[in-house]
N, C-alpha and C. Protein backbone atom coordinates (compact mmCIF):
# COMPACT_ATOMS: atom_id res chain seq x y z
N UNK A 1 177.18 -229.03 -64.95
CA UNK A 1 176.78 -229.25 -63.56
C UNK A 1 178.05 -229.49 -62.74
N UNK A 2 177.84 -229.02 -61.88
CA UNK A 2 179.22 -229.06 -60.59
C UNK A 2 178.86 -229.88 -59.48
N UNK A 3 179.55 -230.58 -58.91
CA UNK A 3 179.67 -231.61 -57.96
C UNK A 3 180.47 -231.11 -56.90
N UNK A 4 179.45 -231.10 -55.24
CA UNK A 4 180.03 -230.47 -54.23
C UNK A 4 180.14 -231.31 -53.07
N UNK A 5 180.47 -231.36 -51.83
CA UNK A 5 180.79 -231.55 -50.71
C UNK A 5 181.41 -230.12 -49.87
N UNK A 6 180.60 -230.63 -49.06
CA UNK A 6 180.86 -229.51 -48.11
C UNK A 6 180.71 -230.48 -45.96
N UNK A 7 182.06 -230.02 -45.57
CA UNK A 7 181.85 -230.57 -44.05
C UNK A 7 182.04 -229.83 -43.08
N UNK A 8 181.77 -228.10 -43.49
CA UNK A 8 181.32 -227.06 -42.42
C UNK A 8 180.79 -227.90 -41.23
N UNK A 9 181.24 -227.43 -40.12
CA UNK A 9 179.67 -227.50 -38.98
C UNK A 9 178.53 -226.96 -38.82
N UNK A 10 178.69 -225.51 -39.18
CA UNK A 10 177.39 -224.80 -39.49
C UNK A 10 176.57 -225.71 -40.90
N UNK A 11 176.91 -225.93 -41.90
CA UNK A 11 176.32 -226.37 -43.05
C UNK A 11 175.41 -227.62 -41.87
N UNK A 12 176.56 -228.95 -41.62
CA UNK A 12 175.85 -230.03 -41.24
C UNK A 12 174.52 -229.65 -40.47
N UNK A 13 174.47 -229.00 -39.71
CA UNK A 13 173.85 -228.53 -38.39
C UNK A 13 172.71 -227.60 -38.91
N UNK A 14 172.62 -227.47 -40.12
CA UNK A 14 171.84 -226.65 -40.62
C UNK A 14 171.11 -227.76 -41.53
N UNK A 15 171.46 -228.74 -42.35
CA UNK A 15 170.62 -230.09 -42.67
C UNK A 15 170.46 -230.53 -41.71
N UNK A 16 170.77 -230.78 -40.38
CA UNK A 16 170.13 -231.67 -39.19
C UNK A 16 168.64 -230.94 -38.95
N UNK A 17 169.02 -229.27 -38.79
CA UNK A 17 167.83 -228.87 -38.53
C UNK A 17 166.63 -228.84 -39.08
N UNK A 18 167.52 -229.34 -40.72
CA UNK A 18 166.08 -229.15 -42.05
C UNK A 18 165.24 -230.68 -41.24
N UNK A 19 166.27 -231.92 -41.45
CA UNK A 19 165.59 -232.85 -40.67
C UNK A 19 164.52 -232.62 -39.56
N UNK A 20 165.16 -232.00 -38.56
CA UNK A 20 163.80 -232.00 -37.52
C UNK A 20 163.13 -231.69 -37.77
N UNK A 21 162.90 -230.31 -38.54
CA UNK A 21 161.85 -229.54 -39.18
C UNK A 21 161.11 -230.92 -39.64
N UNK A 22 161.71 -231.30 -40.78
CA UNK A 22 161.07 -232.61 -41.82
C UNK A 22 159.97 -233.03 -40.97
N UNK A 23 160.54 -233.67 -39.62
CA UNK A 23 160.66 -234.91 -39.33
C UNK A 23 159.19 -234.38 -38.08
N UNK A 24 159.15 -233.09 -37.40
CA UNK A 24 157.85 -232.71 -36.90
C UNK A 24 157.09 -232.28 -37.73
N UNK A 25 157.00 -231.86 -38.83
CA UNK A 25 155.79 -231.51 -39.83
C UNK A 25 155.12 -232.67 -40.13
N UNK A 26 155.88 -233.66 -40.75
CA UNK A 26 155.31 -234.77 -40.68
C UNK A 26 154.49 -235.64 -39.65
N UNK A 27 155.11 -235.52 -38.45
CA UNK A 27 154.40 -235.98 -37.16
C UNK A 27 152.89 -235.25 -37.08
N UNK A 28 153.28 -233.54 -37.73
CA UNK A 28 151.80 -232.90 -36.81
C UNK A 28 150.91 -233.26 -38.41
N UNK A 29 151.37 -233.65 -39.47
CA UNK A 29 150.58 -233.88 -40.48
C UNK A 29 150.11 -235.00 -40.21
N UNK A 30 150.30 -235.77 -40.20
CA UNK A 30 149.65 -237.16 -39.62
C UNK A 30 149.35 -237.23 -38.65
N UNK A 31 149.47 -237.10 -37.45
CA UNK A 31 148.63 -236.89 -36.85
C UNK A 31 146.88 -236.14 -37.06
N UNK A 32 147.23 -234.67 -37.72
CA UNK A 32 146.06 -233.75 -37.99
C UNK A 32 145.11 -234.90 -39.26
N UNK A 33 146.19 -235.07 -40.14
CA UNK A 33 145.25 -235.76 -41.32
C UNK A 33 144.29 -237.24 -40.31
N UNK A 34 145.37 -237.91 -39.90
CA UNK A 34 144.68 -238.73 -39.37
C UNK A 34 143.42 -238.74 -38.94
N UNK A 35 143.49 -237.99 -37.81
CA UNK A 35 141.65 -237.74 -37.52
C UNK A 35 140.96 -237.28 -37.97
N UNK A 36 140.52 -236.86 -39.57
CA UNK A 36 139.83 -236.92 -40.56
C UNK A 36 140.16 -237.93 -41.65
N UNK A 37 140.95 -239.16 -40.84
CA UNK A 37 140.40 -240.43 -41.73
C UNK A 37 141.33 -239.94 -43.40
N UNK A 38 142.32 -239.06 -43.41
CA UNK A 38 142.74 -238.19 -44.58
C UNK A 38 144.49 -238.71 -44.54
N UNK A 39 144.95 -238.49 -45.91
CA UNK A 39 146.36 -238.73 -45.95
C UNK A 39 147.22 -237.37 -46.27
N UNK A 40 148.36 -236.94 -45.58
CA UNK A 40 148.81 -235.80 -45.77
C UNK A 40 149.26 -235.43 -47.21
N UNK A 41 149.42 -234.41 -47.44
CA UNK A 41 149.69 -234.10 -48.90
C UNK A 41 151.03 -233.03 -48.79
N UNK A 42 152.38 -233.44 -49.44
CA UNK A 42 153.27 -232.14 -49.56
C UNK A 42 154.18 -231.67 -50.51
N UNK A 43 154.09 -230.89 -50.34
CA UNK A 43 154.98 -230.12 -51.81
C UNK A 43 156.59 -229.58 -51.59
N UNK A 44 157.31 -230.14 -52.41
CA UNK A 44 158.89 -230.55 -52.19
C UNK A 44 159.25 -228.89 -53.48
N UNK A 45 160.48 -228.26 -53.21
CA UNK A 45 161.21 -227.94 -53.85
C UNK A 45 162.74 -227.04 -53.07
N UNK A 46 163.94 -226.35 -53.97
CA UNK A 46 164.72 -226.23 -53.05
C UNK A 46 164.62 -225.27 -51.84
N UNK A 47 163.14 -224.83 -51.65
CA UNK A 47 162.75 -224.12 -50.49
C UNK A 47 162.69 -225.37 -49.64
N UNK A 48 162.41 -226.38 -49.59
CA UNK A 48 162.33 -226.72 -48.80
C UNK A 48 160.83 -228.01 -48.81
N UNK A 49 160.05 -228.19 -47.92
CA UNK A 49 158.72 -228.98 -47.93
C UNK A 49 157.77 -228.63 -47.28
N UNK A 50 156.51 -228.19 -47.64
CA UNK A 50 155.63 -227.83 -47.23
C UNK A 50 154.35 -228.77 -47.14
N UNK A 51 153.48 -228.85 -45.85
CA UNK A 51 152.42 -229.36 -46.05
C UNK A 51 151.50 -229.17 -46.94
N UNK A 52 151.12 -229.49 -47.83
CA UNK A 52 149.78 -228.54 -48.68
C UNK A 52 148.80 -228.93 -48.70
N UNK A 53 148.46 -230.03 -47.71
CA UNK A 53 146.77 -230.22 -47.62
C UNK A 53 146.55 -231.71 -46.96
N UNK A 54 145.62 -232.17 -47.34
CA UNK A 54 144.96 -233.32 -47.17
C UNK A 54 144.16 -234.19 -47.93
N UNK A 55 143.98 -235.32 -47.92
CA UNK A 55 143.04 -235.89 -49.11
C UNK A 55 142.66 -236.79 -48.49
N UNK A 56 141.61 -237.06 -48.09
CA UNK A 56 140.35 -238.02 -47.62
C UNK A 56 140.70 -239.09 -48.18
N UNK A 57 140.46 -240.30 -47.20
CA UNK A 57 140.81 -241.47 -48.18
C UNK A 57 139.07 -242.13 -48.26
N UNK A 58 138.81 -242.99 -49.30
CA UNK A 58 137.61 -243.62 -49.25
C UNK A 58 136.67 -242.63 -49.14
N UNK A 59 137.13 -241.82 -50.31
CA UNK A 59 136.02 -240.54 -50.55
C UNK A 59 134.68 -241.12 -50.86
N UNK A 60 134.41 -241.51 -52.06
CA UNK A 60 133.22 -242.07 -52.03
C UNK A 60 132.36 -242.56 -51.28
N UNK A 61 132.69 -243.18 -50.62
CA UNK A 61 131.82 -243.83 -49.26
C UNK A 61 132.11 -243.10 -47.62
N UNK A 62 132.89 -241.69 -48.03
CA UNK A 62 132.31 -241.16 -46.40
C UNK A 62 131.06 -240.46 -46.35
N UNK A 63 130.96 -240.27 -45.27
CA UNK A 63 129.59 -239.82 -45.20
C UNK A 63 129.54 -238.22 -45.08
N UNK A 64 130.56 -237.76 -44.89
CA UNK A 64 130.62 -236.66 -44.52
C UNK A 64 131.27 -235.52 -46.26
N UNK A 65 131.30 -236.35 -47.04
CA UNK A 65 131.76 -235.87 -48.75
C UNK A 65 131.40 -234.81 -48.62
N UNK A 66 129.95 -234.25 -48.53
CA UNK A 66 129.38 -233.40 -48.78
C UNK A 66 129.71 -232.08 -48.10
N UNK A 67 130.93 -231.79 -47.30
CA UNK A 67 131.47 -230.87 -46.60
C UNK A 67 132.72 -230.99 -47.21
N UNK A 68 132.93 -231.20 -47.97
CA UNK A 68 135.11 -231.25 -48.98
C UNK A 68 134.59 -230.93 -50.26
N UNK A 69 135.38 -230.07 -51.12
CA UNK A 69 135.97 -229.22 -52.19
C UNK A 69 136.11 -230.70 -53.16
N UNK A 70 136.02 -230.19 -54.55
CA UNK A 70 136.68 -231.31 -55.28
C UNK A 70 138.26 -231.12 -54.80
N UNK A 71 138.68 -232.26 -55.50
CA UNK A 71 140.17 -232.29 -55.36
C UNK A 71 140.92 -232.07 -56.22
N UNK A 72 142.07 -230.79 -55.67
CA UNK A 72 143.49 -230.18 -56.40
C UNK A 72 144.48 -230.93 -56.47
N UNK A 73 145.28 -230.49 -56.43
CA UNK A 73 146.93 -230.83 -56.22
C UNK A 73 147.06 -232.30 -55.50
N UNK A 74 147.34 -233.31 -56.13
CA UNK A 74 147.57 -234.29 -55.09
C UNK A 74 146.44 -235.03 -54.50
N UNK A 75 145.21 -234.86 -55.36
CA UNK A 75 143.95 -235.31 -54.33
C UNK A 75 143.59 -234.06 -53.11
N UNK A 76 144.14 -233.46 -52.68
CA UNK A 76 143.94 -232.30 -51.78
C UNK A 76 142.38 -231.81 -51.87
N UNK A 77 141.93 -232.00 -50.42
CA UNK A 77 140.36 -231.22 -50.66
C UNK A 77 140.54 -230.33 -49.41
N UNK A 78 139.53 -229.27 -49.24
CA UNK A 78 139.50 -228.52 -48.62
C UNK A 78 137.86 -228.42 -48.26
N UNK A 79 137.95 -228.22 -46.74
CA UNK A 79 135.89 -227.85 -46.40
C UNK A 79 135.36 -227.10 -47.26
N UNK A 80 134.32 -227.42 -47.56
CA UNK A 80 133.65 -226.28 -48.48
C UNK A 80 132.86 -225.36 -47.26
N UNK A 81 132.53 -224.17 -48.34
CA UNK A 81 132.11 -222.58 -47.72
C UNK A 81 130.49 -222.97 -47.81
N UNK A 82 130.25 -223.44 -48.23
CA UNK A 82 128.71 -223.66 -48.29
C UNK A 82 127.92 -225.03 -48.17
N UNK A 83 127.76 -225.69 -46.86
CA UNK A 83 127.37 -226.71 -47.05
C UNK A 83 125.55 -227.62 -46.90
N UNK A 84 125.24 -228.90 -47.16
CA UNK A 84 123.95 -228.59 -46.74
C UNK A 84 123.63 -228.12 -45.90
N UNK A 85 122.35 -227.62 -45.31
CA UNK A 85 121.72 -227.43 -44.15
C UNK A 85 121.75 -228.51 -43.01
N UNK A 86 121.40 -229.41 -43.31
CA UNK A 86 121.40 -230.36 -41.93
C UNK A 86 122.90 -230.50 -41.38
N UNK A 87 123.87 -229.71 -42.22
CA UNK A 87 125.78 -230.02 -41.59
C UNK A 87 126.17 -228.97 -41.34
N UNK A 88 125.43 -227.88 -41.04
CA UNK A 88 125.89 -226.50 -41.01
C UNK A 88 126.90 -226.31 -39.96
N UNK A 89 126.59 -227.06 -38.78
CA UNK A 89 127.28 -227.03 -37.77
C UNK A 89 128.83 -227.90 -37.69
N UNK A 90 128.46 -229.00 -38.43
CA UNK A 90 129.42 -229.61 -38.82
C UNK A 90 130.80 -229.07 -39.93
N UNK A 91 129.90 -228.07 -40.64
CA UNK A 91 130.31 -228.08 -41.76
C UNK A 91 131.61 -226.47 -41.03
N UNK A 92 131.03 -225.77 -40.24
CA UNK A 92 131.86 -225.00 -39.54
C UNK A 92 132.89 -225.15 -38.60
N UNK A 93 132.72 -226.97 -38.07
CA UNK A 93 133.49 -227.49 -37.12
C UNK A 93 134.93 -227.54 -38.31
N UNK A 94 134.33 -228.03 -39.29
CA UNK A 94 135.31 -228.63 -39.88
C UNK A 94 136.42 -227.33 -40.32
N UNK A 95 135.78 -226.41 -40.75
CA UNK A 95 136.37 -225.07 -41.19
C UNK A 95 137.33 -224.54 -40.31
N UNK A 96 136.81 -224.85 -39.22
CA UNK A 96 137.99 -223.81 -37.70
C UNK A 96 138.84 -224.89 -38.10
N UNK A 97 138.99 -225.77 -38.50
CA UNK A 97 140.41 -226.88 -38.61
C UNK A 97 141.04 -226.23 -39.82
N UNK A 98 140.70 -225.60 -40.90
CA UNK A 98 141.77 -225.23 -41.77
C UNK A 98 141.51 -223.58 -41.87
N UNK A 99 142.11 -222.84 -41.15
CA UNK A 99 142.43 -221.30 -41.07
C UNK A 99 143.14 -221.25 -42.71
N UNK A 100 142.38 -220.25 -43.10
CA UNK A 100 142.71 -219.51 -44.34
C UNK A 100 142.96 -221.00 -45.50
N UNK A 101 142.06 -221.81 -45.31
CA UNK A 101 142.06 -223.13 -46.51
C UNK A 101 143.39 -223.94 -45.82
N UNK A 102 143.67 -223.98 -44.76
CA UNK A 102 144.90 -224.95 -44.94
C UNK A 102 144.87 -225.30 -43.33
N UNK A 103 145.86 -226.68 -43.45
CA UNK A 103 145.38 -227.40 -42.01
C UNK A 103 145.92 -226.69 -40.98
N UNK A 104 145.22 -226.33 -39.80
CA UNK A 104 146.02 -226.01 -38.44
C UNK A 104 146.84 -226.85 -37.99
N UNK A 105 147.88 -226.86 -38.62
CA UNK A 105 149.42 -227.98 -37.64
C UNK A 105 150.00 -226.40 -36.97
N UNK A 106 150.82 -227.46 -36.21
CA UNK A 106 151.87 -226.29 -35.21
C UNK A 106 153.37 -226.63 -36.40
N UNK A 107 153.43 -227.49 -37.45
CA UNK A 107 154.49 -227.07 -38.05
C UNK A 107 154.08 -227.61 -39.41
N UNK A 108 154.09 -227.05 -40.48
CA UNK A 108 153.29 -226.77 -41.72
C UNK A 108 154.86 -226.82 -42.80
N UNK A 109 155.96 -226.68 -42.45
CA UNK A 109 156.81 -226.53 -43.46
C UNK A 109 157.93 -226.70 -42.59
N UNK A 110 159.20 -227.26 -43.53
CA UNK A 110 160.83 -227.52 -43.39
C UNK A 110 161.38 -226.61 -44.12
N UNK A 111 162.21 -226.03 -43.65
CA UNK A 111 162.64 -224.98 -44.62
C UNK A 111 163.85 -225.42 -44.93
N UNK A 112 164.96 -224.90 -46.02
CA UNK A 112 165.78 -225.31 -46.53
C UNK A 112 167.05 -223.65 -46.38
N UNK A 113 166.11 -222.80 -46.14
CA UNK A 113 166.77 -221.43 -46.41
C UNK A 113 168.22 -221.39 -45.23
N UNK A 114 168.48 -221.91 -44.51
CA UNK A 114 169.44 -221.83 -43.67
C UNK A 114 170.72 -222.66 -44.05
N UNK A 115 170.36 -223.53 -44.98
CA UNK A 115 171.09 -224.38 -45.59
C UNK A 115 171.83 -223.60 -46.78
N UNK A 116 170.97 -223.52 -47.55
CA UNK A 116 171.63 -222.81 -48.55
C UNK A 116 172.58 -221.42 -48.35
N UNK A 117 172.34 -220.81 -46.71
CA UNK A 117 172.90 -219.58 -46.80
C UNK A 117 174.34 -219.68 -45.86
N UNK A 118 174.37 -220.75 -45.04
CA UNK A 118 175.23 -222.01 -44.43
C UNK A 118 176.35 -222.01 -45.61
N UNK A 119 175.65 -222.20 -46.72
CA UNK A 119 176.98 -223.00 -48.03
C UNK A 119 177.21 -221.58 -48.65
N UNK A 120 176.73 -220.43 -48.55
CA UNK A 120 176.93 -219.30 -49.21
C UNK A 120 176.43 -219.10 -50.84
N UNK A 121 175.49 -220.13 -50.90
CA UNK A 121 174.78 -219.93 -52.14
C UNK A 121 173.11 -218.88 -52.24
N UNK A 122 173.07 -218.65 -53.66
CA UNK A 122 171.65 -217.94 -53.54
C UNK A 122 170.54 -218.41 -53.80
N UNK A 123 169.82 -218.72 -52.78
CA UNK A 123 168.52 -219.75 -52.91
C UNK A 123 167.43 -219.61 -54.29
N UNK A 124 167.36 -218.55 -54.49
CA UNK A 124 166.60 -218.13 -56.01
C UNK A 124 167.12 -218.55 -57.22
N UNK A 125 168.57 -218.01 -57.32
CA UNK A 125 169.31 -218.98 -58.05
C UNK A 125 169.18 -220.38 -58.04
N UNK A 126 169.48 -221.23 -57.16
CA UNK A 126 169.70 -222.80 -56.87
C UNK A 126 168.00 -223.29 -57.78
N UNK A 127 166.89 -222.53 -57.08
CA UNK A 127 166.18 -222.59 -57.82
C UNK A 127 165.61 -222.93 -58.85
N UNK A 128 166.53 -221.58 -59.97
CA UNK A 128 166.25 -221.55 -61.39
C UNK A 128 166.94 -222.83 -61.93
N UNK A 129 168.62 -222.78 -61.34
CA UNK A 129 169.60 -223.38 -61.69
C UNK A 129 169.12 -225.19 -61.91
N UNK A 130 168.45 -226.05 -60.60
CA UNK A 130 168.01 -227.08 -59.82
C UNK A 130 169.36 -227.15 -58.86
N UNK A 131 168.84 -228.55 -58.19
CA UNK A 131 169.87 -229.07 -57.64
C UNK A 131 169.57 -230.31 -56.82
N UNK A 132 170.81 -231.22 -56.88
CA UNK A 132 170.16 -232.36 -56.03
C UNK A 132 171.48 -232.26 -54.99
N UNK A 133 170.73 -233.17 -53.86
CA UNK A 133 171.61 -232.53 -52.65
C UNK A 133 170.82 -233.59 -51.74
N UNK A 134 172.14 -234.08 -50.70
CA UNK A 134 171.86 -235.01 -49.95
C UNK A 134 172.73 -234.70 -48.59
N UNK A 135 172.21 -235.15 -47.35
CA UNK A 135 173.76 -235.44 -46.23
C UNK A 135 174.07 -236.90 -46.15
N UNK A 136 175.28 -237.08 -46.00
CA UNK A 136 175.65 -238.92 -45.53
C UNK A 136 177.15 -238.31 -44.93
N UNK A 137 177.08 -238.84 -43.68
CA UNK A 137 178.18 -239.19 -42.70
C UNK A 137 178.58 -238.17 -42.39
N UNK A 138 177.95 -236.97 -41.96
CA UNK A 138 178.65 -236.17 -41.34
C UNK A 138 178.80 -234.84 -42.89
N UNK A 139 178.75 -235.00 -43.97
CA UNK A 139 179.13 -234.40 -44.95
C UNK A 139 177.75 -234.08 -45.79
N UNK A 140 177.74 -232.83 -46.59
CA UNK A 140 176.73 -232.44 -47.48
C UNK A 140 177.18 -232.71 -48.65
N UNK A 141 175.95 -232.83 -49.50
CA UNK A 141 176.74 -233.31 -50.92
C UNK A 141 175.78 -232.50 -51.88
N UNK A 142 176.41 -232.21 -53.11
CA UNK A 142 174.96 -231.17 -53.90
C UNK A 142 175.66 -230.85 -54.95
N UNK A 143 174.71 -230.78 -55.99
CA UNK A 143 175.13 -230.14 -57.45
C UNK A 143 174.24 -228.90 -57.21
N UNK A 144 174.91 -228.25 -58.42
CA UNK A 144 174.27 -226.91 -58.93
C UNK A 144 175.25 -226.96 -60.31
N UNK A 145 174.86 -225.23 -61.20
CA UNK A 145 175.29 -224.43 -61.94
C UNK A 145 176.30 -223.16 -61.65
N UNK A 146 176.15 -223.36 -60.10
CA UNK A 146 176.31 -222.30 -59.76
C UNK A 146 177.80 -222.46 -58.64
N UNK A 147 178.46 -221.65 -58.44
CA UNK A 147 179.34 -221.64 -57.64
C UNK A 147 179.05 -221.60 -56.32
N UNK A 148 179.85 -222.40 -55.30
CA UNK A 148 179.79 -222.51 -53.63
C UNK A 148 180.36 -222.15 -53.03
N UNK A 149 180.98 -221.00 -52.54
CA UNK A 149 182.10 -220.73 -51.82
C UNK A 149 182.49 -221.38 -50.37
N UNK A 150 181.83 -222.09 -50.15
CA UNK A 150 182.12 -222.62 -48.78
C UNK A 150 182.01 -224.23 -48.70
N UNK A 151 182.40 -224.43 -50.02
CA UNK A 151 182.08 -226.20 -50.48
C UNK A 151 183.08 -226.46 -51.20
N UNK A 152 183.55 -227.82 -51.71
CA UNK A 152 184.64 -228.62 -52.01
C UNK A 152 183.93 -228.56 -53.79
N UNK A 153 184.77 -228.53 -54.62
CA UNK A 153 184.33 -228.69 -56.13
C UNK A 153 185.23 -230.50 -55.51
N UNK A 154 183.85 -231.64 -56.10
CA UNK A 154 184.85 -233.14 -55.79
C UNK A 154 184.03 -233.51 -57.78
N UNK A 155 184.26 -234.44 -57.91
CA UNK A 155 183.77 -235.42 -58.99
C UNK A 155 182.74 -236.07 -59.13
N UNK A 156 182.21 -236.09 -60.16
CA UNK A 156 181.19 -236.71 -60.38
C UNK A 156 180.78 -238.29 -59.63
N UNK A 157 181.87 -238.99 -59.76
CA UNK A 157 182.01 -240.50 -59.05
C UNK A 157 182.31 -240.42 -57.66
N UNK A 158 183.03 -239.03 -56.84
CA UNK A 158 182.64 -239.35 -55.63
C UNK A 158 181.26 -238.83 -55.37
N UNK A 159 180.53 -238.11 -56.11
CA UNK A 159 179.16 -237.51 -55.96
C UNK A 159 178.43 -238.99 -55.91
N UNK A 160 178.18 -239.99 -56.88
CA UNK A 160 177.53 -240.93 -57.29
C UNK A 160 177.63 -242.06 -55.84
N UNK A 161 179.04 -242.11 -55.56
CA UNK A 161 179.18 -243.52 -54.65
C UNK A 161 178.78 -243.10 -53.35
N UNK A 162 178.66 -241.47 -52.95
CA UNK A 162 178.18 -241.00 -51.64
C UNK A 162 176.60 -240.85 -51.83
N UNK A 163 176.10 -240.96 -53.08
CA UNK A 163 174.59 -241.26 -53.07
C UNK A 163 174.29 -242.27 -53.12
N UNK A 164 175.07 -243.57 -53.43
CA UNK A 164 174.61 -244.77 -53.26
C UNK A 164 175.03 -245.37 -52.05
N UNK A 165 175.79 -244.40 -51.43
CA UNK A 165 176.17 -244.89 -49.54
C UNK A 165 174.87 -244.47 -49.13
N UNK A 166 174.64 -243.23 -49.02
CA UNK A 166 173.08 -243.16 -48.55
C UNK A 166 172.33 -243.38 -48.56
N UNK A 167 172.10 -243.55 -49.98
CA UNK A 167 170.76 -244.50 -49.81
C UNK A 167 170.37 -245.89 -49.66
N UNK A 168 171.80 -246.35 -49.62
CA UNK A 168 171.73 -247.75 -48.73
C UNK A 168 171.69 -247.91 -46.92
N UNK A 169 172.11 -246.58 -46.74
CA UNK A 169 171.83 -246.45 -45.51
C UNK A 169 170.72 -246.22 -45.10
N UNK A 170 169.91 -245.01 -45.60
CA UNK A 170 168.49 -245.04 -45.84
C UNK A 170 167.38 -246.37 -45.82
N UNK A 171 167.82 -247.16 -46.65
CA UNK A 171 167.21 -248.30 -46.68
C UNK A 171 167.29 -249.26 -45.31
N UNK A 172 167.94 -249.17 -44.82
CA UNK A 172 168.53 -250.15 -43.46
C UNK A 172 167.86 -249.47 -42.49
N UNK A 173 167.44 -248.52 -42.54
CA UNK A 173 166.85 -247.91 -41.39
C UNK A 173 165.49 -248.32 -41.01
């Protein structure tokens, strides 16, 4: 495993943007989950983070159960296609809220792909390869298998003490 830093401007500016991304998906997920009483559900890898659903909280005792899917991934339910008769109407309200099984947000995913192409790496690769990867102070930091052409080869111990700067910074926030 190789130990990187990288303090491009394009790179930084390209994790700021993964942030916003992050940081409104989340807003329109909670928000959307919220008013079905539901907690957001999402799925992390080096693409990036995607919303992938919702999960009702205090399933058992809503009243409305009988219009949600068992639960996938994460607790994740989805309206069902067929519901009683007396919710038919209900049961269609609920449906126009998830187009093609999944929630209507105005931002559903963070992508990561600008980042990786920022550092001149190949996202499919990074992939197979893994990788962990952080920003703190202005600087990117990331392992792989794989070579970076637009990144610093540094050490394992400055890799370690710039993840424990962050995430003490993290914490303070």
């Amino acid at each position: 495993m190789m130990f990187y830093r990288c303090d491009d401007v394009p790179v930084w500016q390209a994790w700021c943007q993964y942030h916003q991304e992050l940081k409104a998906m989340q807003q329109a997920a909670r928000a959307f989950a919220e008013s079905l009483d539901a907690e957001p559900v999402y799925g992390a890898s080096v693409y990036g983070q995607i919303l992938v659903g919702i999960a009702p909280r205090h399933f058992d005792d809503r009243s409305d159960k009988a219009l949600w899917s068992e639960p996938g991934y994460g607790g994740v339910r989805v309206p069902r296609q067929y519901v009683p008769k007396g919710q038919l109407k209900t049961g269609a309200q609920l449906r126009e809220r998830f187009p093609d099984g999944r929630p209507a947000v105005t931002v559903d995913r963070a992508r990561l792909a600008p980042l990786w192409e920022a550092l001149g790496v190949d996202m499919p690769a990074v992939a197979k390869a893994g990788s962990t990867f952080f920003g703190y102070d202005g600087q990117f930091y990331f392992t792989t298998l794989l070579r970076a052409p637009n990144a610093t080869v540094i050490d394992e111990h400055e890799f370690k003490q710039a993840l424990q700067l962050s995430q003490a910074a993290q914490a303070t926030r």
